[in-house]
C-alpha atoms as a PDB file:
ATOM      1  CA  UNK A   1      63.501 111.119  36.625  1.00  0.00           C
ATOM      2  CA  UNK A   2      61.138 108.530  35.943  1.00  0.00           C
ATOM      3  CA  UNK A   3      58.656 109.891  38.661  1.00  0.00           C
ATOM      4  CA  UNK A   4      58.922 113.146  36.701  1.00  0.00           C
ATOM      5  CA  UNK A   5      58.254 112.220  33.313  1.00  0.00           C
ATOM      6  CA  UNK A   6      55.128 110.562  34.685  1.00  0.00           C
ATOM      7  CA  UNK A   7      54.010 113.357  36.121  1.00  0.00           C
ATOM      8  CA  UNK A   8      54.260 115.860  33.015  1.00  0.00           C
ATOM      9  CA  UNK A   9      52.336 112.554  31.148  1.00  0.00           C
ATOM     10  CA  UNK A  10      50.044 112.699  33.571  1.00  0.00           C
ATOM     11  CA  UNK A  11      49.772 116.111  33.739  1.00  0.00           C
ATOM     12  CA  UNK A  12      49.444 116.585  29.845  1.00  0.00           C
ATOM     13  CA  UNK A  13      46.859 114.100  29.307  1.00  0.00           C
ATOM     14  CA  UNK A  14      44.633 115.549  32.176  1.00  0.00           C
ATOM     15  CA  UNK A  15      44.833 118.687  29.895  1.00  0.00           C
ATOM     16  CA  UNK A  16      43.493 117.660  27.649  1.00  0.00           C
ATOM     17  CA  UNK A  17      39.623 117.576  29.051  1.00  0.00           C
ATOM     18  CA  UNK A  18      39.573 121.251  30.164  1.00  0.00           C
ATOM     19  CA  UNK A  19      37.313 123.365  28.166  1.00  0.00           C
ATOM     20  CA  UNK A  20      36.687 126.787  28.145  1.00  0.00           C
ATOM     21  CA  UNK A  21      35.218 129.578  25.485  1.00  0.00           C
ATOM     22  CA  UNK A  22      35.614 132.817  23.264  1.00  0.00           C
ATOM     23  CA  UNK A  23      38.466 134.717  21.508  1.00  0.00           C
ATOM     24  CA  UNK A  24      41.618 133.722  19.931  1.00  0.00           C
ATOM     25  CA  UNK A  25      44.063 131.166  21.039  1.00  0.00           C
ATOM     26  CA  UNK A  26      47.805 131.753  21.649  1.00  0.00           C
ATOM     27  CA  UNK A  27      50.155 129.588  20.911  1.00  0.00           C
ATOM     28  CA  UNK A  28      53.321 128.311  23.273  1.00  0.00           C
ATOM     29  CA  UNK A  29      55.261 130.752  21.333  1.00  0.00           C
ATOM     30  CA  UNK A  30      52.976 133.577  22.394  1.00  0.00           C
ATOM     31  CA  UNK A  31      53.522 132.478  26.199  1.00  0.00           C
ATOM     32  CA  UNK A  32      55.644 134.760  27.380  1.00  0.00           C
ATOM     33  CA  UNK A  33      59.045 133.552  29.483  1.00  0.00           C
ATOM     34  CA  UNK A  34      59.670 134.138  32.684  1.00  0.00           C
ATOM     35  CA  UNK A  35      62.653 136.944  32.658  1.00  0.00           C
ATOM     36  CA  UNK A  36      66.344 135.244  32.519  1.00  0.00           C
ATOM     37  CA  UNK A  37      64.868 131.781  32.311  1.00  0.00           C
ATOM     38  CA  UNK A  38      66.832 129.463  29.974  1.00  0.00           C
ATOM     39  CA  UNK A  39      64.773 127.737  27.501  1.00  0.00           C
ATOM     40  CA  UNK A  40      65.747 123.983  27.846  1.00  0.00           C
ATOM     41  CA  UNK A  41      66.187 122.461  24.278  1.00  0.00           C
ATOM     42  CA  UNK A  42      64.968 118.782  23.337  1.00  0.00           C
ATOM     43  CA  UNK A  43      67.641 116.902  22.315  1.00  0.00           C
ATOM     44  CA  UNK A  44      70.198 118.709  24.700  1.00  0.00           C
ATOM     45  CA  UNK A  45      67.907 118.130  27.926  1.00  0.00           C
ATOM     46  CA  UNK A  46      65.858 114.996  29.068  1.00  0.00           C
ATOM     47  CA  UNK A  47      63.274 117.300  30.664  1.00  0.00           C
ATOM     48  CA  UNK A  48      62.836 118.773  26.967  1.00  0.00           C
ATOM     49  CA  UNK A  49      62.949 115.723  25.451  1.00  0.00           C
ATOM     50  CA  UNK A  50      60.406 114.063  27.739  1.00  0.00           C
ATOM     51  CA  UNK A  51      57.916 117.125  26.970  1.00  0.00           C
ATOM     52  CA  UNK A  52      58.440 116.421  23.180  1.00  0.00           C
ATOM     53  CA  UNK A  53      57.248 112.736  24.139  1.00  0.00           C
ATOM     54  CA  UNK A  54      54.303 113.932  25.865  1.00  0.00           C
ATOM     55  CA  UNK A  55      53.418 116.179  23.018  1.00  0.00           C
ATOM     56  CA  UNK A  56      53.385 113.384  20.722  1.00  0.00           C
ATOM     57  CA  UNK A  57      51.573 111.174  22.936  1.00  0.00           C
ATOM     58  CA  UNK A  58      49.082 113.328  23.553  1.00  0.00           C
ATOM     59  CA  UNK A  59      48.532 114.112  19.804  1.00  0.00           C
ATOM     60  CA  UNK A  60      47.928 110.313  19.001  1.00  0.00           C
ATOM     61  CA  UNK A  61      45.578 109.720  22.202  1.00  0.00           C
ATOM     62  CA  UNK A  62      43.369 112.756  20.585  1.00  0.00           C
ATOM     63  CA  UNK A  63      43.468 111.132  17.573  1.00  0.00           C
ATOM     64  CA  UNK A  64      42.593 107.597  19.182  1.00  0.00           C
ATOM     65  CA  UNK A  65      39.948 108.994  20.734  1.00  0.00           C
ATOM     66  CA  UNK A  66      38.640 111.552  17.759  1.00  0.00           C
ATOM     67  CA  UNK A  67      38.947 115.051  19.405  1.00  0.00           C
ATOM     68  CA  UNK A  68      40.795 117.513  18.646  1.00  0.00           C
ATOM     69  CA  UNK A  69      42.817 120.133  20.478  1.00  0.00           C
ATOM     70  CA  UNK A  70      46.507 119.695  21.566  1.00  0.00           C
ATOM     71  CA  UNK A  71      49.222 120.557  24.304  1.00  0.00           C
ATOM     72  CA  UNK A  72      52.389 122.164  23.320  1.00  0.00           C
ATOM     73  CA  UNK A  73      54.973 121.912  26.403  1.00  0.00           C
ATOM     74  CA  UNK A  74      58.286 123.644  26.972  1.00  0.00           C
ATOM     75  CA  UNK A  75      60.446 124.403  29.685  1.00  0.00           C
ATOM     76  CA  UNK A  76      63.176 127.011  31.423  1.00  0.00           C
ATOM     77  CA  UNK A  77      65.764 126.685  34.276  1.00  0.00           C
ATOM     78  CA  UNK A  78      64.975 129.545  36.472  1.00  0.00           C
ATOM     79  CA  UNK A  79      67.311 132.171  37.404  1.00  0.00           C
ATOM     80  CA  UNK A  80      68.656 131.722  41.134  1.00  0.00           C
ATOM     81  CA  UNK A  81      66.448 133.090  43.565  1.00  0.00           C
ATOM     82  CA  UNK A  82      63.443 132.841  41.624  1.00  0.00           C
ATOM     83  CA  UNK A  83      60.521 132.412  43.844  1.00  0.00           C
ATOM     84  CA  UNK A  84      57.312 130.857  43.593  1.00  0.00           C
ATOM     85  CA  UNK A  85      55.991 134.128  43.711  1.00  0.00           C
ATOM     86  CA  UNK A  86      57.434 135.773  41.998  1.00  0.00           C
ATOM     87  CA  UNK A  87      56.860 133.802  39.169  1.00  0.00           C
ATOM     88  CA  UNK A  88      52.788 133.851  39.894  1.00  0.00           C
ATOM     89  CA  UNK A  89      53.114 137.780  40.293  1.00  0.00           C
ATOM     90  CA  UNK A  90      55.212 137.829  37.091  1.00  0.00           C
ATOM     91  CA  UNK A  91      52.589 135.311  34.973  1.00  0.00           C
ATOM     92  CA  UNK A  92      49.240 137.209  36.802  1.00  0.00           C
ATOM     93  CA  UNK A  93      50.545 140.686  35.350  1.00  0.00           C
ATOM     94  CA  UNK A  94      51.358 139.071  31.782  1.00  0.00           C
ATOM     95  CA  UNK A  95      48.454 136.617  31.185  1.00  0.00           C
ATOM     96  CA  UNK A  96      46.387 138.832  33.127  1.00  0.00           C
ATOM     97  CA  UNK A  97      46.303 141.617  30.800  1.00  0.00           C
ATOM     98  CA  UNK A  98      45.399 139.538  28.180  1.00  0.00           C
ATOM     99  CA  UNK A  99      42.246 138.093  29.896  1.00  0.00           C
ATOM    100  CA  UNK A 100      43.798 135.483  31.238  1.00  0.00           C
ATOM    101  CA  UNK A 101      42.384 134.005  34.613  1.00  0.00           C
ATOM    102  CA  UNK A 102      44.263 132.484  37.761  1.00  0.00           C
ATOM    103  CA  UNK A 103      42.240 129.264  37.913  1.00  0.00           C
ATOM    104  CA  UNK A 104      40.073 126.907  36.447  1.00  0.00           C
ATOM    105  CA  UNK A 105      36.944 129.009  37.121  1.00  0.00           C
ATOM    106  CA  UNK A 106      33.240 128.650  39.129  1.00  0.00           C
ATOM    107  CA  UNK A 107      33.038 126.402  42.054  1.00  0.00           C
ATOM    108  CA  UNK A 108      35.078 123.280  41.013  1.00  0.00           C
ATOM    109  CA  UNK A 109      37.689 125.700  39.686  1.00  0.00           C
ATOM    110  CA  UNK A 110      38.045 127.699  43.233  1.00  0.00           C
ATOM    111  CA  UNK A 111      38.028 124.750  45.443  1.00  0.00           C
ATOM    112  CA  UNK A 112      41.071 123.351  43.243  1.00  0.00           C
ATOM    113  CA  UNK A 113      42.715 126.836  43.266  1.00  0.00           C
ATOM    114  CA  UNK A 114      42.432 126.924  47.281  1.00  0.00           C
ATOM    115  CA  UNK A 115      43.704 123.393  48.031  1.00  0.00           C
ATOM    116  CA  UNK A 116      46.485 124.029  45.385  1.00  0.00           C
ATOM    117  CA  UNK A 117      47.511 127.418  46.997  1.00  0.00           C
ATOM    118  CA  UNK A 118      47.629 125.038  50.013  1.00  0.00           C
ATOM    119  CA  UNK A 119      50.058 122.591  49.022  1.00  0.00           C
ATOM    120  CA  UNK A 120      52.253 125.045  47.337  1.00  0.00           C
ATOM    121  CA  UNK A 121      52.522 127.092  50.613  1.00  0.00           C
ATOM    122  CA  UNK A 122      53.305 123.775  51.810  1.00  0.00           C
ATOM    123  CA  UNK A 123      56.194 122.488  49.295  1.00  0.00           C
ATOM    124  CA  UNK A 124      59.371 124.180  48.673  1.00  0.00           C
ATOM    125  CA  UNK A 125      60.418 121.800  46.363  1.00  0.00           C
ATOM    126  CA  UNK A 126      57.098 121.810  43.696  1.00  0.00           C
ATOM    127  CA  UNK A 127      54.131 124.328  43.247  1.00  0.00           C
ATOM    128  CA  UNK A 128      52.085 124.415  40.603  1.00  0.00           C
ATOM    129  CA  UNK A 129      49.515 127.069  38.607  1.00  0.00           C
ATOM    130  CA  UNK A 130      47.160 127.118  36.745  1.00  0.00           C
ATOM    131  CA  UNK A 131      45.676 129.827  34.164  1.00  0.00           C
ATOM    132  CA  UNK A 132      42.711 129.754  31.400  1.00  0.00           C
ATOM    133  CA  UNK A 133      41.110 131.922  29.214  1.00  0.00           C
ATOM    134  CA  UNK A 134      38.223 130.374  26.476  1.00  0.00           C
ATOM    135  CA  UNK A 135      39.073 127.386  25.694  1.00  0.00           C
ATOM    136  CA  UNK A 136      43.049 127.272  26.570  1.00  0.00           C
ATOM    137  CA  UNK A 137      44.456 126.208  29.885  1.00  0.00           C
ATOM    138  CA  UNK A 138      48.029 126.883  30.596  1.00  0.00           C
ATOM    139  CA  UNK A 139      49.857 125.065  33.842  1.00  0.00           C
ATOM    140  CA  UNK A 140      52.982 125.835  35.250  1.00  0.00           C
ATOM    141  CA  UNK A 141      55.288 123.786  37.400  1.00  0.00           C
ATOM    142  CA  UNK A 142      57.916 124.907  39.211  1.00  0.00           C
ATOM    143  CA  UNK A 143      59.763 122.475  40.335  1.00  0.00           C
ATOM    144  CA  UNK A 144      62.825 121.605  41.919  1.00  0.00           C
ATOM    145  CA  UNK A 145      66.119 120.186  39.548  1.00  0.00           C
ATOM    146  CA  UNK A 146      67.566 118.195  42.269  1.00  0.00           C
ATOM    147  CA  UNK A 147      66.261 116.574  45.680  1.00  0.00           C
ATOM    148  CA  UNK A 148      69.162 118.372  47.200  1.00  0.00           C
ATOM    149  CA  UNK A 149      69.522 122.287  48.446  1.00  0.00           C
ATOM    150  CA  UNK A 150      71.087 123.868  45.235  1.00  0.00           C
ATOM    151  CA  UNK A 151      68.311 125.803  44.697  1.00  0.00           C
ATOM    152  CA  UNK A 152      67.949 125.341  40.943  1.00  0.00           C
ATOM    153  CA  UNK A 153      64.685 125.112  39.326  1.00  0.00           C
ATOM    154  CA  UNK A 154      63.405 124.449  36.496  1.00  0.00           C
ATOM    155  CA  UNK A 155      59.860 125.848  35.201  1.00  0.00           C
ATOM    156  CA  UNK A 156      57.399 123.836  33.011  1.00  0.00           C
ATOM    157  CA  UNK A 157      54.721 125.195  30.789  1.00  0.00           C
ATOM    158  CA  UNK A 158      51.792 123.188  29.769  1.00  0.00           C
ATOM    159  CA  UNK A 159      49.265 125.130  27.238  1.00  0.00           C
ATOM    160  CA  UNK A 160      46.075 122.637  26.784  1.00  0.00           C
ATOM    161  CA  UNK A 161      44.148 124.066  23.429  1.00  0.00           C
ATOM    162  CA  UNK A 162      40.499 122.359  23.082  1.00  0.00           C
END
């Protein structure tokens, strides 16, 4: 678990440097959920509670540092069976509508996206996406519950606003 919480840290404060540009941002609450996913609910999960942490921490390192911009977190346990595609498909048709695009963008952004479809192909147990539109990046981690074969998983959302 402590592996994990280090990774959403580290994930959430590498966020928080991704810039974009244009219309309206959305809030976490605006981020649709995957269908049948179970919200997990700080203070009755430590995967919750750890993405309250990060929230915080990342609102006092943007302070520290004097920019502005936050990360809102939250997470679901997938319904059994859920796939890693399927949950791209599902987010692609969603965010996609709304101008949303798979990838960081230009030439930096595509390289990432390729070596990233990579090493999801690759690993059953984590994949990871990534979405932006103006100046809002939203990452999703699907990741496994256990190290065992139960199949649960749970899905973390990471919405960087600059």
């Amino acid at each position: 678990m402590k592996k994990f919480s280090l990774f959403l840290g580290l994930l959430a404060i590498s966020l928080i440097f991704l810039v974009g540009c244009g219309s309206k941002a959305v809030t976490m609450d605006e981020i649709p959920a995957y269908p049948e996913a179970t919200a997990l609910e700080p203070g009755a999960d430590p995967v919750a509670d750890t993405l309250v942490e990060n929230m915080a921490q990342d609102a006092q390192i943007r302070t520290d540092v004097g920019v502005g911009g936050q990360i809102e977190q939250k997470a679901y346990r997938l319904p059994a069976g859920a796939t890693w595609d399927d949950v791209e498909s599902f987010y692609n048709d969603k965010l996609g509508a709304n101008d949303w695009e798979n990838g960081l963008g230009g030439i930096a952004g595509n390289i990432a996206g390729d070596m990233m479809g990579t090493v999801n192909q690759a690993n059953e147990m984590m994949q990871i996406g990534t979405w932006s539109r103006d100046k809002q990046t939203l990452s999703l981690v699907r990741v496994a519950e256990t190290t065992d074969s139960n199949g649960s998983f749970l899905l973390i959302l990471s919405l960087a606003t600059n």
